[in-house]
C-alpha atoms as a PDB file:
ATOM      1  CA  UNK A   1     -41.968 -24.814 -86.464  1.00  0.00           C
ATOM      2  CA  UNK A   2     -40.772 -27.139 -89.006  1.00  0.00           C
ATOM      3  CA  UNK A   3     -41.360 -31.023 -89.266  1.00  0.00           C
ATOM      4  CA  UNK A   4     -41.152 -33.814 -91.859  1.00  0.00           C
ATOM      5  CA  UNK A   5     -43.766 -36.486 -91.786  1.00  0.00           C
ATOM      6  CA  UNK A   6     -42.765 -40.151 -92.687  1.00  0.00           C
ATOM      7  CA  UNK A   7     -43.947 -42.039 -95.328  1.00  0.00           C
ATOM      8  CA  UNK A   8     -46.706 -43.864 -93.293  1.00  0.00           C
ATOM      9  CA  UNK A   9     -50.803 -43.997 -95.113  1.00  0.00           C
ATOM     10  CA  UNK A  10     -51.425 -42.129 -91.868  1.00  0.00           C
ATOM     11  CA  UNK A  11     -48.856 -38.947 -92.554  1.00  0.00           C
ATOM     12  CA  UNK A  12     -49.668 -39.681 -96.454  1.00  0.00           C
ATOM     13  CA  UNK A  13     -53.852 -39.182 -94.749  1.00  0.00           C
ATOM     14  CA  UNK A  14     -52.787 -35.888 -92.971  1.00  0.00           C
ATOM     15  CA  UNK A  15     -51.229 -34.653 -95.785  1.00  0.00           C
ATOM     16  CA  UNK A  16     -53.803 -34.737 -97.959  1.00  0.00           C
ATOM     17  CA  UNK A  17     -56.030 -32.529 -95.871  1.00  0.00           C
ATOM     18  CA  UNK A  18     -53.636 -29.402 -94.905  1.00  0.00           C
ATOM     19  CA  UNK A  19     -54.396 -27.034 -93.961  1.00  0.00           C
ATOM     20  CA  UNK A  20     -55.468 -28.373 -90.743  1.00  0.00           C
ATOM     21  CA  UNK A  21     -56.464 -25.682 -87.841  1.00  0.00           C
ATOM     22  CA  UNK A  22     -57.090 -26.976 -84.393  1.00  0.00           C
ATOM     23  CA  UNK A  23     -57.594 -25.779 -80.580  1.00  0.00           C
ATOM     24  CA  UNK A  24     -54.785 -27.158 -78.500  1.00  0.00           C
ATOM     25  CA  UNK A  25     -54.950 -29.573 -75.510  1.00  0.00           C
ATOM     26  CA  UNK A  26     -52.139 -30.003 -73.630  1.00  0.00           C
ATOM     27  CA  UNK A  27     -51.611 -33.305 -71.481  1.00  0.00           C
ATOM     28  CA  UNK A  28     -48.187 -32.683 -69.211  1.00  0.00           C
ATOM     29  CA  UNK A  29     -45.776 -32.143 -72.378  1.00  0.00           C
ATOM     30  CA  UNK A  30     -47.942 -32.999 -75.028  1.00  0.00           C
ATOM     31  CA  UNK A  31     -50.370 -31.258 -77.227  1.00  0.00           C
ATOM     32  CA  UNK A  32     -52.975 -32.536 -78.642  1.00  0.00           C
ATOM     33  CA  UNK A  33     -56.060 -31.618 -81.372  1.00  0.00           C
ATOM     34  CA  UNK A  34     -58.388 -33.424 -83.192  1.00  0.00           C
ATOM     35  CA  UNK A  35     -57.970 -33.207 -86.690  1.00  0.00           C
ATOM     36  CA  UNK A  36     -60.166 -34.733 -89.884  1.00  0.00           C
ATOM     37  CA  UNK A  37     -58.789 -37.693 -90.166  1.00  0.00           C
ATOM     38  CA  UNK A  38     -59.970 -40.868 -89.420  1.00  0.00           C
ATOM     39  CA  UNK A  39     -57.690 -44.064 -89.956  1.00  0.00           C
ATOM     40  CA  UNK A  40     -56.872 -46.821 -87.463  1.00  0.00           C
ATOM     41  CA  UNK A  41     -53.701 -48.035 -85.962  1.00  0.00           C
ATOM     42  CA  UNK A  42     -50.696 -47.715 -88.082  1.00  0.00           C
ATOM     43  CA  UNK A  43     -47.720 -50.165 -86.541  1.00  0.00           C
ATOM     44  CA  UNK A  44     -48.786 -48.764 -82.924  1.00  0.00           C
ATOM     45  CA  UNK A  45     -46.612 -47.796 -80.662  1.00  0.00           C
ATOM     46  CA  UNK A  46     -46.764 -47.668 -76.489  1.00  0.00           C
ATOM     47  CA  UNK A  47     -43.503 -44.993 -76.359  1.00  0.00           C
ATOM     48  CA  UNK A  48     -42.334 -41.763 -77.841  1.00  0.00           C
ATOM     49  CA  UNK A  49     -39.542 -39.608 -78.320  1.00  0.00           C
ATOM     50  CA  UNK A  50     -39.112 -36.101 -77.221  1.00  0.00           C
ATOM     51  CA  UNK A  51     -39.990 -34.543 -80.981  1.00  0.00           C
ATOM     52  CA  UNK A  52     -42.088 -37.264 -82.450  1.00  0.00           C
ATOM     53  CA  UNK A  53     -45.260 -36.426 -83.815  1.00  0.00           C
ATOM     54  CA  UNK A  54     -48.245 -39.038 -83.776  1.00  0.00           C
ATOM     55  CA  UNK A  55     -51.705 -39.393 -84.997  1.00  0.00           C
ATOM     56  CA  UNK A  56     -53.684 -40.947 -81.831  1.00  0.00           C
ATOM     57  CA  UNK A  57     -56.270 -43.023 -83.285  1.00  0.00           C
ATOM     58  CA  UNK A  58     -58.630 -43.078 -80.209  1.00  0.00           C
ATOM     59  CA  UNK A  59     -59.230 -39.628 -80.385  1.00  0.00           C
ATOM     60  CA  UNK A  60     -58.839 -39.011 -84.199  1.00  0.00           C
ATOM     61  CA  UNK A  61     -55.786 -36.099 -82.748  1.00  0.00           C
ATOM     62  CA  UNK A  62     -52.928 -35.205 -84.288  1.00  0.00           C
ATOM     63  CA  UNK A  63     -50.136 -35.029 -81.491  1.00  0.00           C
ATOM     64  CA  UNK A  64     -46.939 -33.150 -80.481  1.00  0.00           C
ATOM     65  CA  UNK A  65     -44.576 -34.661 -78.094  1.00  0.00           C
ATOM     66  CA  UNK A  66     -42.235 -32.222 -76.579  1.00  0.00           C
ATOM     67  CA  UNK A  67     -41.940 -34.084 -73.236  1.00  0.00           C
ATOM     68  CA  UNK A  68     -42.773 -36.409 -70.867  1.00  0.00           C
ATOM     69  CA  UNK A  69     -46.866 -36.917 -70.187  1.00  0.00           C
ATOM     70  CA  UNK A  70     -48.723 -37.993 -66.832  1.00  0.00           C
ATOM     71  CA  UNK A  71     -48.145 -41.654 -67.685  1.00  0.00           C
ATOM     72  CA  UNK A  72     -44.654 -41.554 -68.513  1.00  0.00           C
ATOM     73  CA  UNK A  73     -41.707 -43.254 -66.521  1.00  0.00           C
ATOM     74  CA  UNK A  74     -38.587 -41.622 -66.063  1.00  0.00           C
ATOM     75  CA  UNK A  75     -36.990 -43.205 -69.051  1.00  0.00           C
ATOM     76  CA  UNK A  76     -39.826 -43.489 -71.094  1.00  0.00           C
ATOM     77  CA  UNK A  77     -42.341 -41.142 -72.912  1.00  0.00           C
ATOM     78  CA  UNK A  78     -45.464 -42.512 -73.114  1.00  0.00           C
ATOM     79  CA  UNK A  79     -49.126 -41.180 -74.591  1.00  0.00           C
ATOM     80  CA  UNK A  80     -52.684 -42.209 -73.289  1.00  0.00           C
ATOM     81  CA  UNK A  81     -52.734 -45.077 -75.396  1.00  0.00           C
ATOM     82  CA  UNK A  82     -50.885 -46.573 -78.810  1.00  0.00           C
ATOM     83  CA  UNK A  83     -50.247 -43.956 -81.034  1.00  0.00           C
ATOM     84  CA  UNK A  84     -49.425 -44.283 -84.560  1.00  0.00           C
ATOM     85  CA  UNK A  85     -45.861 -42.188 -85.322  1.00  0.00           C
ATOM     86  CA  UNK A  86     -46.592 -39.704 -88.533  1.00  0.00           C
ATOM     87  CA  UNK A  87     -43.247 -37.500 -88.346  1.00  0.00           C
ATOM     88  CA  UNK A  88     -40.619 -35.478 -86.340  1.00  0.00           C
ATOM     89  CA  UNK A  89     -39.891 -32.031 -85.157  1.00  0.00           C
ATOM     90  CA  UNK A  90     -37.421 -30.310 -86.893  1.00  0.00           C
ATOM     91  CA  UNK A  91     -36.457 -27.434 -84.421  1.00  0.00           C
ATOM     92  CA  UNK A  92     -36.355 -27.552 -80.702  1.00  0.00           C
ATOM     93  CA  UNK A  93     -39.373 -29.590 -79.190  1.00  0.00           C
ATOM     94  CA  UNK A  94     -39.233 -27.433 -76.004  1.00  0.00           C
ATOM     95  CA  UNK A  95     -40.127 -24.146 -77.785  1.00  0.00           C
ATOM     96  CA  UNK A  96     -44.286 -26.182 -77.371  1.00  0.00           C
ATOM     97  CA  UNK A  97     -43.682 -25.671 -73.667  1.00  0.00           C
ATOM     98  CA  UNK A  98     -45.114 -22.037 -74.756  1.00  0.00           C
ATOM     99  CA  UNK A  99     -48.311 -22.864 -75.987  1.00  0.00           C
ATOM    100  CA  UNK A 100     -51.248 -22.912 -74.274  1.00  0.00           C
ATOM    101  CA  UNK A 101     -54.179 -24.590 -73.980  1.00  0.00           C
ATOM    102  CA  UNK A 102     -57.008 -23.077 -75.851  1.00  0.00           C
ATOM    103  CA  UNK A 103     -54.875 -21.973 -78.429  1.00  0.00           C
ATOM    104  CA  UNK A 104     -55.462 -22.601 -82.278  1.00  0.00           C
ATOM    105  CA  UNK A 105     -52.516 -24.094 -83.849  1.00  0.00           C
ATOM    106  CA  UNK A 106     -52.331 -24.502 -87.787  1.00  0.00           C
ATOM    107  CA  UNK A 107     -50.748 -27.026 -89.711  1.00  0.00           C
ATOM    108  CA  UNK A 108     -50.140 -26.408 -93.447  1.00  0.00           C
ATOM    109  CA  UNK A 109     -47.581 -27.039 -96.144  1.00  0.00           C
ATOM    110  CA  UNK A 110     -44.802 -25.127 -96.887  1.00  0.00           C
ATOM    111  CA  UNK A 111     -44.209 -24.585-100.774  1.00  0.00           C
ATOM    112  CA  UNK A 112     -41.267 -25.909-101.945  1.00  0.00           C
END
């Protein structure tokens, strides 16, 4: 699937380093991976949208947000802890509701 990542020193920080392979976590309707990147908390945020993707600095992870998590309220989507936003989905976040844990996802640029 397709996403754009913002203009954050975070998404700039992921950039850099893709390709990026990982072996997916899943907490309720997120994924989750540890990636190579180590930066603190960008503008933190406690909520997410359904699409967003986030770099959670607690657990160096790159994250996918396709849903709501354990922690979330029924109008909110919330991760484990701040999270600093990196990008967005471009097709259908639900279509991550078919990964599983244990799988290895890749993330890598697409040429232009």
């Amino acid at each position: 699937m397709e996403a754009q990542l913002n203009d954050t020193e975070t998404a700039k920080s992921i950039w850099e380093k893709l390709p990026i392979k990982g072996k997916v976590n899943t907490w309720g309707e997120e994924i989750y991976f540890e990636i190579p990147v180590y930066k603190g908390p960008e503008n933190p945020v406690e909520t997410v949208e359904e699409g967003d993707l986030a770099y959670w600095p607690s657990g160096r992870c790159f994250c996918i947000f396709f849903g709501k998590t354990p922690v979330s309220t029924e109008t909110e989507i919330k991760p484990a802890s701040p999270v600093t936003l990196i990008g967005r989905l471009s097709g259908n976040p639900k279509e991550w509701a078919k990964v599983s844990e244990g799988e290895t996802i890749t993330l890598e640029k697409i040429p232009e």
